[in-house]
Protein backbone atom coordinates (compact mmCIF):
# COMPACT_ATOMS: atom_id res chain seq x y z
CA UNK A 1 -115.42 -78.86 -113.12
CA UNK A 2 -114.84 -76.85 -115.89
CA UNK A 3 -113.44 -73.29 -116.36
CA UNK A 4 -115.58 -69.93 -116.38
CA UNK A 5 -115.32 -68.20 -120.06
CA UNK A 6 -113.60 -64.78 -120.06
CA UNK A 7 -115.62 -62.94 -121.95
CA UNK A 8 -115.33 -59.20 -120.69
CA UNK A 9 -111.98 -57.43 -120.52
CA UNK A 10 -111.22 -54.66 -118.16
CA UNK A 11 -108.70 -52.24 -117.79
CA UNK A 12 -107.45 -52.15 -114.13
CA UNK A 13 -105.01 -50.77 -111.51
CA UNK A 14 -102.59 -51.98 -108.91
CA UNK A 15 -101.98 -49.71 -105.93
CA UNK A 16 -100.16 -52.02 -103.31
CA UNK A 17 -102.70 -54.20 -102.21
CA UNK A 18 -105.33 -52.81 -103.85
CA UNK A 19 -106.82 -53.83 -107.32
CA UNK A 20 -109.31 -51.98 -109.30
CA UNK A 21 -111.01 -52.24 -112.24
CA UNK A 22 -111.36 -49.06 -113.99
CA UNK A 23 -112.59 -49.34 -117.44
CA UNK A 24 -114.53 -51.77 -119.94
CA UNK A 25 -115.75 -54.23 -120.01
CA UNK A 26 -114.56 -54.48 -123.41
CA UNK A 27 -115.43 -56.99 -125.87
CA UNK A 28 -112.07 -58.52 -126.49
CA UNK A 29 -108.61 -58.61 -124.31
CA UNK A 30 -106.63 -56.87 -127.50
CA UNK A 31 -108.99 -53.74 -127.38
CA UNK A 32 -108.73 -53.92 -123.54
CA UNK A 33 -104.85 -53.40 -124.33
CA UNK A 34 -105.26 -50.99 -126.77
CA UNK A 35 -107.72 -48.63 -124.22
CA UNK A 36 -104.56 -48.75 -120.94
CA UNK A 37 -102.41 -45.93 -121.71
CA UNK A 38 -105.78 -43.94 -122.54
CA UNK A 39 -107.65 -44.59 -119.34
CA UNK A 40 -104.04 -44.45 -117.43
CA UNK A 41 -103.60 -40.58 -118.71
CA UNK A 42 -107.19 -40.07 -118.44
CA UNK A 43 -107.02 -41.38 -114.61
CA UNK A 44 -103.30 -39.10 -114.25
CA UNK A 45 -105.49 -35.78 -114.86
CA UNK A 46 -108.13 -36.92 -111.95
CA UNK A 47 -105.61 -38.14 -109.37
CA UNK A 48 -101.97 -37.84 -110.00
CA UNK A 49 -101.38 -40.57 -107.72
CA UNK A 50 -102.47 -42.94 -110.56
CA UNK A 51 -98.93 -42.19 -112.45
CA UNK A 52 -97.62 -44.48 -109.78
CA UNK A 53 -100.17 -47.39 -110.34
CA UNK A 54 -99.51 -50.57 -111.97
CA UNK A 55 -101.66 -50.22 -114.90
CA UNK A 56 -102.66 -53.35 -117.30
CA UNK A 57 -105.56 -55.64 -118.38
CA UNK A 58 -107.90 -58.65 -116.62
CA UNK A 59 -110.88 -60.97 -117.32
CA UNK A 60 -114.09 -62.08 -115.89
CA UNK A 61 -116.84 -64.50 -116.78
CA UNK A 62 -119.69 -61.61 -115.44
CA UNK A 63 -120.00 -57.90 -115.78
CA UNK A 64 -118.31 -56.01 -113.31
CA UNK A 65 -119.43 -52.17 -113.17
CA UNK A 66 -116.34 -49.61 -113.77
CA UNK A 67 -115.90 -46.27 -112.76
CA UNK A 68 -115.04 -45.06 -116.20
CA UNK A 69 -117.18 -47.39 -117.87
CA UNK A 70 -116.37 -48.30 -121.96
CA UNK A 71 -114.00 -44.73 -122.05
């Protein structure tokens, strides 16, 4: 059995045991980096609450539809 391939990069949030993925996909992980503290103060002027989030990057073989899309 062999691995999927990562090939769309996301922006996403921890909030205890919650995950979400917020932004992208993007086409690469290092522009995924580049785009957190962006869509982390863009998601601080919506909800507050999202100061308090554990904010970073993930991966995923398929297309997974974000709220903030490419931002």
């Amino acid at each position: 059995m062999t691995a999927p391939t990562i090939n769309h990069f996301y922006v996403t949030a921890v909030n205890g045991s919650r995950k979400h993925f917020v932004a992208g996909p993007y086409p690469d992980h290092a522009t995924a980096l580049d785009r957190v503290e962006a869509v982390r103060a863009h998601a601080d002027e919506k909800d507050p609450r999202a100061w308090f989030m554990a904010w970073g990057t993930a991966g995923a073989s398929a297309i997974i539809k974000t709220p903030l899309g490419a931002f």
